[in-house]
PDB file of N, CA and C in Angstrom:
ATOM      1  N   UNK A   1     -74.088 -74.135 151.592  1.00  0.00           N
ATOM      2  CA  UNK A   1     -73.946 -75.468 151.027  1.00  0.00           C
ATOM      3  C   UNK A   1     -72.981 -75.372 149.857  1.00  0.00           C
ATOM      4  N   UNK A   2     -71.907 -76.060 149.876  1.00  0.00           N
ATOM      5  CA  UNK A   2     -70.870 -76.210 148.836  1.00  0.00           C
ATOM      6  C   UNK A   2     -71.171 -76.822 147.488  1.00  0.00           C
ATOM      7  N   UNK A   3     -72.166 -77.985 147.816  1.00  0.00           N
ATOM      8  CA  UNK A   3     -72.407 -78.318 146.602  1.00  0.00           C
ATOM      9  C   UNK A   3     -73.928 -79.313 147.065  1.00  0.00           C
ATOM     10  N   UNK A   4     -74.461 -78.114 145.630  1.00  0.00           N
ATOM     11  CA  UNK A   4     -75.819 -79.277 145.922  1.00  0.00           C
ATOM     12  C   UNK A   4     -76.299 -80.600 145.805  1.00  0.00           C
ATOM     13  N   UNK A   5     -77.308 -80.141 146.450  1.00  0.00           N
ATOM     14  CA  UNK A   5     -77.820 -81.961 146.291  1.00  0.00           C
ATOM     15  C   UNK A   5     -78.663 -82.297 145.511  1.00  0.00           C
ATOM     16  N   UNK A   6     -78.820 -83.993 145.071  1.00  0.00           N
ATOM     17  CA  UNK A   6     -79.492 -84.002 143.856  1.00  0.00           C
ATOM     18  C   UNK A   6     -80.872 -83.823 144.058  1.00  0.00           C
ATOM     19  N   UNK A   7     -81.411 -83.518 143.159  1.00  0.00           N
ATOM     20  CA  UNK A   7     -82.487 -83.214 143.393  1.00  0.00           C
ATOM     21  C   UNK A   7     -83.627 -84.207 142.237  1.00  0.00           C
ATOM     22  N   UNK A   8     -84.722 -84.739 142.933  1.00  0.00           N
ATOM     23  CA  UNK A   8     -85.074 -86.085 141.938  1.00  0.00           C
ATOM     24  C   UNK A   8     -86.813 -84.951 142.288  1.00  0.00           C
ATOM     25  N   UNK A   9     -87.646 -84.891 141.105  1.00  0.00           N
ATOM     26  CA  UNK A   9     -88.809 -84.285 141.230  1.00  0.00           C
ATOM     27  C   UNK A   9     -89.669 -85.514 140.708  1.00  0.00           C
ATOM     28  N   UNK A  10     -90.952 -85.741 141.331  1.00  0.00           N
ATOM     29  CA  UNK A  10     -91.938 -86.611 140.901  1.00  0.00           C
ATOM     30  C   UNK A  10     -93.229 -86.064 140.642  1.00  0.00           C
ATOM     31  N   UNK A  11     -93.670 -85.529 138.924  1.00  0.00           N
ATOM     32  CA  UNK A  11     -94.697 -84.729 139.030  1.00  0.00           C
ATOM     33  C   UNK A  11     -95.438 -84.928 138.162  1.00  0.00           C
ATOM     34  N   UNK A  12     -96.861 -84.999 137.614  1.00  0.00           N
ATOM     35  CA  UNK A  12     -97.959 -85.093 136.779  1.00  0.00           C
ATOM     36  C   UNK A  12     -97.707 -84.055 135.694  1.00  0.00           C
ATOM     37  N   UNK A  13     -97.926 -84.115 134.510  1.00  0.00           N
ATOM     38  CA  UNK A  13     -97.515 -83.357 133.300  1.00  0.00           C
ATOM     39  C   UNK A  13     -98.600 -82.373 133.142  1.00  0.00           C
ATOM     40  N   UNK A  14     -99.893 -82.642 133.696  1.00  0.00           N
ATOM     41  CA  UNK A  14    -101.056 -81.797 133.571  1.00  0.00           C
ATOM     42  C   UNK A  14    -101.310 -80.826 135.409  1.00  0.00           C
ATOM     43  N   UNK A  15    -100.387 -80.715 136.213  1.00  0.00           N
ATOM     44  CA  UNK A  15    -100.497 -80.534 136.920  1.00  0.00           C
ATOM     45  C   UNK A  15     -99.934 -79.290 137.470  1.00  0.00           C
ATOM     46  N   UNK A  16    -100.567 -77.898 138.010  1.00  0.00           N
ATOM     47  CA  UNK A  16    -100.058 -76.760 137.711  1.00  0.00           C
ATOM     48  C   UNK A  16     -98.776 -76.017 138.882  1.00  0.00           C
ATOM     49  N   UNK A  17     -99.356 -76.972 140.098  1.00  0.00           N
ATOM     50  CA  UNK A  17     -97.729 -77.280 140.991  1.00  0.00           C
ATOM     51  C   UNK A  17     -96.824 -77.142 140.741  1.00  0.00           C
ATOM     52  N   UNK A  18     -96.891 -78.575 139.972  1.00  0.00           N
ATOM     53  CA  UNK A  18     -95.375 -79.420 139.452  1.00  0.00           C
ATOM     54  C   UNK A  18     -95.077 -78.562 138.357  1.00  0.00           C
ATOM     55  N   UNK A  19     -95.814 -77.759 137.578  1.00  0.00           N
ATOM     56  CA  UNK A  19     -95.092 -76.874 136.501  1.00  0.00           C
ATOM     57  C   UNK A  19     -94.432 -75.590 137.528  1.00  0.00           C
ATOM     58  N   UNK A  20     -94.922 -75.411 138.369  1.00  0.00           N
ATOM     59  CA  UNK A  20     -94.712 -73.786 139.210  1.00  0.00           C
ATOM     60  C   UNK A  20     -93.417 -74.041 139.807  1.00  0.00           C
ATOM     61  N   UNK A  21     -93.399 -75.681 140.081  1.00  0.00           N
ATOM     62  CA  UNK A  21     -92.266 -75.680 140.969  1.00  0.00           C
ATOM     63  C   UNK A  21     -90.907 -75.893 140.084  1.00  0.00           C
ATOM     64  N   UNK A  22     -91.662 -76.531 139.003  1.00  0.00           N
ATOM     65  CA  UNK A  22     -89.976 -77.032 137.782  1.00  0.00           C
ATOM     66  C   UNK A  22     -89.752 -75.695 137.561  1.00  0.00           C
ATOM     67  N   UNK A  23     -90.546 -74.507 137.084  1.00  0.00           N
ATOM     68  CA  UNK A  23     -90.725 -73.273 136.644  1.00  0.00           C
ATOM     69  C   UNK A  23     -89.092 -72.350 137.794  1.00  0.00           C
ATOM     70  N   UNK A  24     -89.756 -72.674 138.917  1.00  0.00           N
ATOM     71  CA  UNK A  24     -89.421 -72.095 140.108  1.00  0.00           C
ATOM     72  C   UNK A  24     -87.521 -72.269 140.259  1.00  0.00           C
ATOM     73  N   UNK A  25     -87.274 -73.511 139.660  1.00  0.00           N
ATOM     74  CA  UNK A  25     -85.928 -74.142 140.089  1.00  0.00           C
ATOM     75  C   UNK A  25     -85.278 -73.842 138.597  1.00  0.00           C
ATOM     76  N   UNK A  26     -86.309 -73.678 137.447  1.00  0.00           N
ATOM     77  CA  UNK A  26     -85.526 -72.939 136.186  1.00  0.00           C
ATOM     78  C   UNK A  26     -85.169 -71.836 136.709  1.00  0.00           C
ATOM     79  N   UNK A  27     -85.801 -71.231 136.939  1.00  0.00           N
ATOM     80  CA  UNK A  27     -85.710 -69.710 137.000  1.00  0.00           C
ATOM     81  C   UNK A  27     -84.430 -69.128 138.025  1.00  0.00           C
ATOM     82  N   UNK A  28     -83.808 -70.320 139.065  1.00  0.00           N
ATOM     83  CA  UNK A  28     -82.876 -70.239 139.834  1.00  0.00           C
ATOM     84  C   UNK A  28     -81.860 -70.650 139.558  1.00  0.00           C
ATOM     85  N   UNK A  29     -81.321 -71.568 138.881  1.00  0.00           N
ATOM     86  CA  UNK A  29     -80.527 -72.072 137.691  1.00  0.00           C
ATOM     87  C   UNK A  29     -80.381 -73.497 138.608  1.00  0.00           C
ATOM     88  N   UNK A  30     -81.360 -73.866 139.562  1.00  0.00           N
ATOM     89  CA  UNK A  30     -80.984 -75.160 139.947  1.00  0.00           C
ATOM     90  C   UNK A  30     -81.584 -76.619 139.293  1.00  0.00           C
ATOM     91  N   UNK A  31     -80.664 -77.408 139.074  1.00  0.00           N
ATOM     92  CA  UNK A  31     -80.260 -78.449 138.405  1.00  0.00           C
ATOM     93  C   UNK A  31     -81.198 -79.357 139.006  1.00  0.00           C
ATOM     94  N   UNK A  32     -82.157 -80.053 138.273  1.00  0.00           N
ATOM     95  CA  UNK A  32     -82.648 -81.347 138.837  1.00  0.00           C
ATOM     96  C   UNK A  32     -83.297 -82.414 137.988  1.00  0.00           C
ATOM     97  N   UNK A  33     -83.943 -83.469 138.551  1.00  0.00           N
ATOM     98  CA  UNK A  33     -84.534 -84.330 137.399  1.00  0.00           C
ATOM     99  C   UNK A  33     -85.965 -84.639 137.622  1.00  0.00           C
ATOM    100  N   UNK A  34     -86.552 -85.415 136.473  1.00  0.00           N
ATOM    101  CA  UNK A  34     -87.616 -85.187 136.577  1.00  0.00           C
ATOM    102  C   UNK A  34     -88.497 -86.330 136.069  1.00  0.00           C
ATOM    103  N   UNK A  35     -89.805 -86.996 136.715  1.00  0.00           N
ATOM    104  CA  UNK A  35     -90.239 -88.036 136.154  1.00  0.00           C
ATOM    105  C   UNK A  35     -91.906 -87.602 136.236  1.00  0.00           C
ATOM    106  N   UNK A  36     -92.393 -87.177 134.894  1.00  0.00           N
ATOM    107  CA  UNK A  36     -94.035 -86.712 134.763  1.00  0.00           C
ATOM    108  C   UNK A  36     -94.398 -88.634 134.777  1.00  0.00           C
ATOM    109  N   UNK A  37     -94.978 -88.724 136.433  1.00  0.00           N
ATOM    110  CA  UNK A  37     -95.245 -90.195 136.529  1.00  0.00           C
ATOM    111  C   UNK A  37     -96.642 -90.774 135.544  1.00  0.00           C
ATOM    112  N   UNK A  38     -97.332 -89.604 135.102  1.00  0.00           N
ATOM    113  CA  UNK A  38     -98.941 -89.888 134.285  1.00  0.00           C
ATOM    114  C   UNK A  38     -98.170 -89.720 132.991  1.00  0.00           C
ATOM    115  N   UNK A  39     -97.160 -90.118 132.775  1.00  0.00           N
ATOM    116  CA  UNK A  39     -96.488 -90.343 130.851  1.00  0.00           C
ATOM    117  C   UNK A  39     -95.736 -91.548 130.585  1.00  0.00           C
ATOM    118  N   UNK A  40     -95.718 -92.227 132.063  1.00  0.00           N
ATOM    119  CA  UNK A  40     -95.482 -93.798 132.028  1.00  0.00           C
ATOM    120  C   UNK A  40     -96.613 -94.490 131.713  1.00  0.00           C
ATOM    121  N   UNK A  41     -95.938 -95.753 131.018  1.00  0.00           N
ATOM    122  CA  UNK A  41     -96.881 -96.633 131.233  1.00  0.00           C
ATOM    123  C   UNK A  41     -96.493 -98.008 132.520  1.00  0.00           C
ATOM    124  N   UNK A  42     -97.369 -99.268 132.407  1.00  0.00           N
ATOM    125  CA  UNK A  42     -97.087-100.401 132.829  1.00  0.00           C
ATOM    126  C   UNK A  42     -96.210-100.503 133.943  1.00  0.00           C
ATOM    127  N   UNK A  43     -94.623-101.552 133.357  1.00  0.00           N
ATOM    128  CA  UNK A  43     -94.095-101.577 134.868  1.00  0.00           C
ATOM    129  C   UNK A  43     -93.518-100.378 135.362  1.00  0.00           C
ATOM    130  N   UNK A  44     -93.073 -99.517 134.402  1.00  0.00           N
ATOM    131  CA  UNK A  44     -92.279 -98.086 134.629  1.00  0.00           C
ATOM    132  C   UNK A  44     -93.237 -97.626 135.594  1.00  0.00           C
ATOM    133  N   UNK A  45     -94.893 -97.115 135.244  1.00  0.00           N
ATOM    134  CA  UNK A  45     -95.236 -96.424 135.463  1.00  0.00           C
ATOM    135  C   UNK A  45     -95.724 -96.836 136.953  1.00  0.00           C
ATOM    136  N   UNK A  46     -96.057 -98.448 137.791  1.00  0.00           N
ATOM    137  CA  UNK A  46     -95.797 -98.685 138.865  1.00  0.00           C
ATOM    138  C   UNK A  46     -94.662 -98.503 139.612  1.00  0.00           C
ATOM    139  N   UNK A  47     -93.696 -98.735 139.019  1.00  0.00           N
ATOM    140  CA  UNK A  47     -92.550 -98.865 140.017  1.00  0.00           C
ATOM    141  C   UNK A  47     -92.194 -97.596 140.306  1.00  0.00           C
ATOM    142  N   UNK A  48     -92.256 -95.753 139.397  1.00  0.00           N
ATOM    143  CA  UNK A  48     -92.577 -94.741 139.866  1.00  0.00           C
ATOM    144  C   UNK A  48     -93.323 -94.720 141.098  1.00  0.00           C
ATOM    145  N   UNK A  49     -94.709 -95.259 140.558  1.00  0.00           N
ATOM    146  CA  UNK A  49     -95.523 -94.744 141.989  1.00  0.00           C
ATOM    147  C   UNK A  49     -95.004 -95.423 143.276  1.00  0.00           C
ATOM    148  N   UNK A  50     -94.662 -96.566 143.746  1.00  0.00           N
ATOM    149  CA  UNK A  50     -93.751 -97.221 144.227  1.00  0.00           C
ATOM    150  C   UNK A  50     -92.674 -96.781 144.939  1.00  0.00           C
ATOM    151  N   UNK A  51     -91.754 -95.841 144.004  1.00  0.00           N
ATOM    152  CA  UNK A  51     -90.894 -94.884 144.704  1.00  0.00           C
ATOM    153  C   UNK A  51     -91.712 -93.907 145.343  1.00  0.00           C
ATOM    154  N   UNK A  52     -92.764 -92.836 144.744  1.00  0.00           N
ATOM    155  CA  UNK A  52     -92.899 -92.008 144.998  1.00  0.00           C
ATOM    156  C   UNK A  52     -93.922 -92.226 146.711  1.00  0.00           C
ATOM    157  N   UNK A  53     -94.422 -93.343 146.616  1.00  0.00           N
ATOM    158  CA  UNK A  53     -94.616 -93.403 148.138  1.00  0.00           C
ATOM    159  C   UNK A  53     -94.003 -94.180 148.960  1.00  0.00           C
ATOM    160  N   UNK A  54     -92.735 -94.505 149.003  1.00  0.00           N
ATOM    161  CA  UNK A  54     -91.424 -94.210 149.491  1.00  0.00           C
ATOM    162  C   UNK A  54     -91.621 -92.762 150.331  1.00  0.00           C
ATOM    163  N   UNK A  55     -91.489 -92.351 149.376  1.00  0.00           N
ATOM    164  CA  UNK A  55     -91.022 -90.716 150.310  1.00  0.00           C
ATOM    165  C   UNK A  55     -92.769 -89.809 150.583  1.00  0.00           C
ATOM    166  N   UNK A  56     -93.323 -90.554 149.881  1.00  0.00           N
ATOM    167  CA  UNK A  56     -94.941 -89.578 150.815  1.00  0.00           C
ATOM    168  C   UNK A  56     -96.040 -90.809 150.258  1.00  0.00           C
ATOM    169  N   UNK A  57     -96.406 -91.542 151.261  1.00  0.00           N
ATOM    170  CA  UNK A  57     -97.415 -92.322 151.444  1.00  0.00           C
ATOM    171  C   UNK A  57     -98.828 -91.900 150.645  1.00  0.00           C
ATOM    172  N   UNK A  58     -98.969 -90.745 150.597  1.00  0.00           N
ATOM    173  CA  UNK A  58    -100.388 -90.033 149.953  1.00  0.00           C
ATOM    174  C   UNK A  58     -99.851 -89.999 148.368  1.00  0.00           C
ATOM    175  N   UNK A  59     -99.120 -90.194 147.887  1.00  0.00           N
ATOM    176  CA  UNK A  59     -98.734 -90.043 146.696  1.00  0.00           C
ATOM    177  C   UNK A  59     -99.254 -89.097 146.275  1.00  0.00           C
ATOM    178  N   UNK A  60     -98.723 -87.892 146.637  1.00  0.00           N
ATOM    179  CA  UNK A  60     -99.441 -86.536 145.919  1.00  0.00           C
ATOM    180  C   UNK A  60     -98.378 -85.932 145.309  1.00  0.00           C
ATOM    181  N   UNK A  61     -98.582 -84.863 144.568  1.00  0.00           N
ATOM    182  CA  UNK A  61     -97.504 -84.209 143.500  1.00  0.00           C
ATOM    183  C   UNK A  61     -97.478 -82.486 143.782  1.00  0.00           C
ATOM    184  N   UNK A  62     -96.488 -81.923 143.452  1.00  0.00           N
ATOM    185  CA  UNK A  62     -95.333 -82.540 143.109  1.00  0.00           C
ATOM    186  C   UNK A  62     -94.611 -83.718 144.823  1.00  0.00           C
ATOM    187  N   UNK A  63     -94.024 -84.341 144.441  1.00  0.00           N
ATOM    188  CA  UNK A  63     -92.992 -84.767 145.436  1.00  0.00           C
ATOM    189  C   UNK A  63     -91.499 -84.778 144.963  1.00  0.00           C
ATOM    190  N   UNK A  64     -91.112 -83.816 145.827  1.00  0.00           N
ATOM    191  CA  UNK A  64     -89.869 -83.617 145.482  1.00  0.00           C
ATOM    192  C   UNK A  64     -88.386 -83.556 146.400  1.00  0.00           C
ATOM    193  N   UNK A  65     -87.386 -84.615 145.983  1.00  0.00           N
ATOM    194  CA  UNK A  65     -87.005 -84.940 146.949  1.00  0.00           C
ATOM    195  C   UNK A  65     -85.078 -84.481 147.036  1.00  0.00           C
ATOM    196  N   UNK A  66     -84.410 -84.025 147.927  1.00  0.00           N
ATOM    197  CA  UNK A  66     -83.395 -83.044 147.844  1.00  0.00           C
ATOM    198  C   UNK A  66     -82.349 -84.013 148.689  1.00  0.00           C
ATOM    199  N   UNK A  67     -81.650 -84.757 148.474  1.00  0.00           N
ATOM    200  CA  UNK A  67     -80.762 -85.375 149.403  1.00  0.00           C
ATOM    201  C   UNK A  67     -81.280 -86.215 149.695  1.00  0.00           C
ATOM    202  N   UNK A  68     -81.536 -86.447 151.330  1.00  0.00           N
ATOM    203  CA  UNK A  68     -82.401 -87.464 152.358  1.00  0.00           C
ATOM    204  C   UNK A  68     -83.366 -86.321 152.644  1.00  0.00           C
ATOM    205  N   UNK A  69     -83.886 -85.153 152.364  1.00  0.00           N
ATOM    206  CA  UNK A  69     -84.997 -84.589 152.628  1.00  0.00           C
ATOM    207  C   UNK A  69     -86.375 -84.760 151.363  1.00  0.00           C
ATOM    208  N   UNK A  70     -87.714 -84.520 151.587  1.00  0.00           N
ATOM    209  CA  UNK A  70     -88.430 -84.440 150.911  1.00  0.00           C
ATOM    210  C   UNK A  70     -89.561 -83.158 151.309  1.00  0.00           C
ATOM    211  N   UNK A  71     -89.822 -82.257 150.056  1.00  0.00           N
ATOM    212  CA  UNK A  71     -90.474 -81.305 150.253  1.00  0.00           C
ATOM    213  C   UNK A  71     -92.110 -81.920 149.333  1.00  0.00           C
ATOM    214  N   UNK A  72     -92.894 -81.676 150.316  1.00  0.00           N
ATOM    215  CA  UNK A  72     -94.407 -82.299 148.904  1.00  0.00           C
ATOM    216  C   UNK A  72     -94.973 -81.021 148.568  1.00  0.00           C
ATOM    217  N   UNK A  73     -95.272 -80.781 147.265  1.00  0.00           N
ATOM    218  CA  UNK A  73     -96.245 -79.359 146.950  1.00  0.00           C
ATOM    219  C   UNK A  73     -95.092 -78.923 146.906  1.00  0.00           C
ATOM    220  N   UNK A  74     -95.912 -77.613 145.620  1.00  0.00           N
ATOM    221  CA  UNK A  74     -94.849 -76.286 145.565  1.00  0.00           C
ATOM    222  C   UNK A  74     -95.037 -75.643 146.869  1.00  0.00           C
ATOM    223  N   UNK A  75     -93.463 -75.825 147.312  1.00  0.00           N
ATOM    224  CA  UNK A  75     -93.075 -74.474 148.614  1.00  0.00           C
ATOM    225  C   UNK A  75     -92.066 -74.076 148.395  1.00  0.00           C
ATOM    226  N   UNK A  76     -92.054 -73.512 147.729  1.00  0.00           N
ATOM    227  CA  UNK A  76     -90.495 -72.266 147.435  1.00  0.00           C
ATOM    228  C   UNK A  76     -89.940 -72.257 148.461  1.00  0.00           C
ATOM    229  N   UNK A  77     -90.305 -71.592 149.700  1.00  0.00           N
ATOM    230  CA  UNK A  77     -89.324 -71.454 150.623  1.00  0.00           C
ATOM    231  C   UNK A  77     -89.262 -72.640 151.027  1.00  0.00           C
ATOM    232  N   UNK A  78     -89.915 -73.687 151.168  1.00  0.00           N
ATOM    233  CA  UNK A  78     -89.638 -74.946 152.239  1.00  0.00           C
ATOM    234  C   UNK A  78     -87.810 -75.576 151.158  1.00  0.00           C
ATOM    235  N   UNK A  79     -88.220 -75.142 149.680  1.00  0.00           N
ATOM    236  CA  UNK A  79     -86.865 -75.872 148.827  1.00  0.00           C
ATOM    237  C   UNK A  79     -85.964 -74.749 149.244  1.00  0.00           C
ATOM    238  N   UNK A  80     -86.114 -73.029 149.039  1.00  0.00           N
ATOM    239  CA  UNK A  80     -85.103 -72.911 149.510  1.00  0.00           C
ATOM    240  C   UNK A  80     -84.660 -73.000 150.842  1.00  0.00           C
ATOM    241  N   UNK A  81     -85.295 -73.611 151.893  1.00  0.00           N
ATOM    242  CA  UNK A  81     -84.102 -73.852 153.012  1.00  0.00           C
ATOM    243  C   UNK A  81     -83.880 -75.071 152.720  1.00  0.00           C
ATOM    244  N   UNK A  82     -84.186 -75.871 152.817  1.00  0.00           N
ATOM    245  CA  UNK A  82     -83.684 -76.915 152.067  1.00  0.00           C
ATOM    246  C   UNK A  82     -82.145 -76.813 151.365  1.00  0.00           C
ATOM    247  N   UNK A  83     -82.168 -76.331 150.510  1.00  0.00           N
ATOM    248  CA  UNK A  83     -81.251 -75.862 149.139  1.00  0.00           C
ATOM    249  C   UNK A  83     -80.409 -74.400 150.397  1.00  0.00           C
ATOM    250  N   UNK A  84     -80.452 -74.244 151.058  1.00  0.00           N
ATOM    251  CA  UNK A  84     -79.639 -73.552 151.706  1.00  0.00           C
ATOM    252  C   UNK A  84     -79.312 -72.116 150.970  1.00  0.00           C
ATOM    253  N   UNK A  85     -80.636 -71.513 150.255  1.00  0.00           N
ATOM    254  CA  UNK A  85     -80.675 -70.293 149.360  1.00  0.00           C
ATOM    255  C   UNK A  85     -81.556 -69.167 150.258  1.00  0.00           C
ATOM    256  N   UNK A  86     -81.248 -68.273 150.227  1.00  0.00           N
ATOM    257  CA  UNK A  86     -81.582 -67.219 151.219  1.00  0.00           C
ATOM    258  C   UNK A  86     -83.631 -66.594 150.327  1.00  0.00           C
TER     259      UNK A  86
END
């Protein structure tokens, strides 16, 4: 892959996943963003959840989404094929 894709993460701030997996993509030097949806409030914090079941109906965390793909839960390998990293 020439150039990656963006990468949008949707994850709970108390949640030990979503730290393993932000952890996971530091530690690789890959670039992404990030919305701890339980540090919203009101309309922000609906229209998050809103998106986030968009891409997974169960609204579970992390959800994390790479292009037009979406990986749910930390899976290292499921991001790196995804991310086209060996």
């Amino acid at each position: 892959m020439s150039k990656q894709e963006p990468i949008r993460l949707y994850t709970l701030s108390t949640c030990s996943h979503c730290k393993a997996t932000k952890k996971f993509l530091n530690e690789a030097n890959i670039e992404y963003e990030f919305t701890d949806v339980d540090l919203l409030e009101g309309a922000e914090r609906e229209a998050a959840i809103k998106e986030v079941k968009r891409y997974n109906p169960r609204c579970t965390f992390p959800t994390i989404i790479i292009g037009d793909r979406v990986v749910i839960g930390h899976r290292e390998d499921e991001i790196k094929e995804v991310l086209g990293l060996s």
